[in-house]
C-alpha atoms as a PDB file:
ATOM      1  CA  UNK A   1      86.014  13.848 141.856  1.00  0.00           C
ATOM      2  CA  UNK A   2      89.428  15.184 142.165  1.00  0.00           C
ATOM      3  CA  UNK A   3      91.474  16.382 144.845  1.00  0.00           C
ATOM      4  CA  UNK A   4      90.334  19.211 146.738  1.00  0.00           C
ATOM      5  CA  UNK A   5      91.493  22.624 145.678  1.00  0.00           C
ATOM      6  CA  UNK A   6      92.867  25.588 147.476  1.00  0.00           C
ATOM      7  CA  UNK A   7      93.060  28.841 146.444  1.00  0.00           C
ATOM      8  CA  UNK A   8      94.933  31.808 147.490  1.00  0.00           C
ATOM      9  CA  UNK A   9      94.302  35.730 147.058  1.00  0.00           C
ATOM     10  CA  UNK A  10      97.944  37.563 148.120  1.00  0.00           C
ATOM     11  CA  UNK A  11      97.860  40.947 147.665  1.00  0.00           C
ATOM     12  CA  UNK A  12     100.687  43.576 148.584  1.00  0.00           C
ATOM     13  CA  UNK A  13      99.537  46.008 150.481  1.00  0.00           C
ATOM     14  CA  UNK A  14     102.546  48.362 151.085  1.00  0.00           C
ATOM     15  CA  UNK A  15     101.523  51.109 149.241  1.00  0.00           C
ATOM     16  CA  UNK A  16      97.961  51.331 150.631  1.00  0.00           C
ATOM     17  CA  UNK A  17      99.479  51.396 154.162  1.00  0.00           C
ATOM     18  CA  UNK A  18     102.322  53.815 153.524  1.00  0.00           C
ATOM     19  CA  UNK A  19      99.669  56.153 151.850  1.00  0.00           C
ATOM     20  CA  UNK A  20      97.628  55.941 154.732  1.00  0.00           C
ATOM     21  CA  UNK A  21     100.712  56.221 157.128  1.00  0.00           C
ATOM     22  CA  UNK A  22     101.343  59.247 155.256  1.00  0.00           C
ATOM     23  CA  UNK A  23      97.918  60.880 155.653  1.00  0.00           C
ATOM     24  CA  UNK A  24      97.573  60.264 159.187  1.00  0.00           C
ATOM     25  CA  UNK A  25     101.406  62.594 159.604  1.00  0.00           C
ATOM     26  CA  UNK A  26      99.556  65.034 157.219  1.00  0.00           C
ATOM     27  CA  UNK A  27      96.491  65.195 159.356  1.00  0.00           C
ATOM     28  CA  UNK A  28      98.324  64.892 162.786  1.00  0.00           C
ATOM     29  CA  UNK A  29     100.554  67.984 161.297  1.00  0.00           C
ATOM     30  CA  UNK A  30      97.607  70.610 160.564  1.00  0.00           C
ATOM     31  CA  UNK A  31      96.121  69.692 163.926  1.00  0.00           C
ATOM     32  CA  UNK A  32      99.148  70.508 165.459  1.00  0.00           C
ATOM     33  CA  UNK A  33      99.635  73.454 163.593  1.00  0.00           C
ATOM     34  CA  UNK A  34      95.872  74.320 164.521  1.00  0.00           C
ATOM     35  CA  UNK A  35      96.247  74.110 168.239  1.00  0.00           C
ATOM     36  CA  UNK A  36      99.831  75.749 167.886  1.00  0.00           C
ATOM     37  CA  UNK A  37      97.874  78.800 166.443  1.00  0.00           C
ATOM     38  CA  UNK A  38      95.246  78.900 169.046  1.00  0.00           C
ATOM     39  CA  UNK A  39      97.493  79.104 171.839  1.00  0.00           C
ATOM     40  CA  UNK A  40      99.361  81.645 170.430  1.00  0.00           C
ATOM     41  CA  UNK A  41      95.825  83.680 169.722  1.00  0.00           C
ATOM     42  CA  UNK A  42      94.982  82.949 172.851  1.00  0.00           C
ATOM     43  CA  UNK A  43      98.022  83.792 174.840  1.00  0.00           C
ATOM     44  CA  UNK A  44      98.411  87.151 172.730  1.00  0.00           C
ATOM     45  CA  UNK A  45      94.591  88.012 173.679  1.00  0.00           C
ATOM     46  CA  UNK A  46      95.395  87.326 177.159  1.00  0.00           C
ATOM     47  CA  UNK A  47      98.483  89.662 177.334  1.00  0.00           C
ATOM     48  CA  UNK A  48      96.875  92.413 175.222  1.00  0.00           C
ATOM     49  CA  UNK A  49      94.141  92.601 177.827  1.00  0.00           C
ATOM     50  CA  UNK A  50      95.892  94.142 180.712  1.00  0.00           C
ATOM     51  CA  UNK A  51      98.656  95.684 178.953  1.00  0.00           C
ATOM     52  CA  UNK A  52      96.460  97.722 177.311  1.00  0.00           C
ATOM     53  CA  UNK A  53      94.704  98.873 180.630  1.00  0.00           C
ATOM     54  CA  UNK A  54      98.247  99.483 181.952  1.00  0.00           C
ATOM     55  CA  UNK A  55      98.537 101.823 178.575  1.00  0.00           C
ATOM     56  CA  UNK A  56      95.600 103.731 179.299  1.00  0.00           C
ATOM     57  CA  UNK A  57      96.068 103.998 182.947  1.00  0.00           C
ATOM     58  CA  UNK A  58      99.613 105.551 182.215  1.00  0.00           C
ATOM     59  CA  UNK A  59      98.041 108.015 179.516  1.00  0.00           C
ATOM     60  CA  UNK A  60      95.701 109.371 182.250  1.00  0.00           C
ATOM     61  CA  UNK A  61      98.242 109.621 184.695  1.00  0.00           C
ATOM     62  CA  UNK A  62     100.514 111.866 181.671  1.00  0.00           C
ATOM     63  CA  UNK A  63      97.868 113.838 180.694  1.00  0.00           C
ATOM     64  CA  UNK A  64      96.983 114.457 184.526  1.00  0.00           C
ATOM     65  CA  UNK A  65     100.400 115.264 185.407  1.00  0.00           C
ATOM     66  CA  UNK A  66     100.795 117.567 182.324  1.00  0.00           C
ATOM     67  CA  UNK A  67      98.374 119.707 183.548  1.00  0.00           C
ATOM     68  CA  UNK A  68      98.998 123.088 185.015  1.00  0.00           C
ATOM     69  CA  UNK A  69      97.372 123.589 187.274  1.00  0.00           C
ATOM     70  CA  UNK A  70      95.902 120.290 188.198  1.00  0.00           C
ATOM     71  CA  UNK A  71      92.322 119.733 187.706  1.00  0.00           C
ATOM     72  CA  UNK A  72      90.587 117.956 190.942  1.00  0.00           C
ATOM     73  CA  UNK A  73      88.170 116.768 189.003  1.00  0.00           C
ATOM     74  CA  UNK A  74      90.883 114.778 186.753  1.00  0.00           C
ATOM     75  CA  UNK A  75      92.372 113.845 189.752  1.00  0.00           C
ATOM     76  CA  UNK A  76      89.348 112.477 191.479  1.00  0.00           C
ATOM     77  CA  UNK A  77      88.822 110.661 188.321  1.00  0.00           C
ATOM     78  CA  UNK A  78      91.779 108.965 188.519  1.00  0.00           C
ATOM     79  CA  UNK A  79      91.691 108.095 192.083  1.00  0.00           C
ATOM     80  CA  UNK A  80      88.151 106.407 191.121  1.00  0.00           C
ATOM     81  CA  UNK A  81      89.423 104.641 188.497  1.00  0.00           C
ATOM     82  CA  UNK A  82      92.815 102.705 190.458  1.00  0.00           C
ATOM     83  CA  UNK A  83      90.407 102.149 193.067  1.00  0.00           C
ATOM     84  CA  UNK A  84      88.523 100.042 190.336  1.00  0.00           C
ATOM     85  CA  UNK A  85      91.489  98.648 188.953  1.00  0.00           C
ATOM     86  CA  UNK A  86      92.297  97.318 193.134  1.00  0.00           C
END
């Protein structure tokens, strides 16, 4: 029997990790991009809400004051309706 034998497996693995590396950025980019896009949605949503109310509110209050004469009923309408909005 001879001497005893050793044998080695070396394998560069540089381009496997820097491909991985590089997926991982990818990945960790369209996440970000995902949540950056939700907020936004969401903040937008969450602004649109009560401006629009405000919009409305202010139409009523235009048409109301455009009238000649005013119309109680208008009127009580709107009195109802900021006592909603309070």
């Amino acid at each position: 029997m001879g001497q005893p034998a050793i044998a080695l497996y070396m394998s560069d693995s540089t381009v496997k990790v820097r491909a991985k590396l590089r997926k991982m950025k990818e990945q960790e980019k369209k996440q970000t991009a995902m949540q950056s896009s939700n907020f936004t949605s969401t903040v937008s949503h969450e602004m649109r809400t009560p401006i629009s109310t405000m919009l409305f509110f202010l139409a009523m209050v235009i048409k109301i004051l455009q009238t000649e004469p005013f119309d109680p009923y208008e009127i009580s309408q709107g009195i109802k309706y900021c006592q909603i909005l309070v």
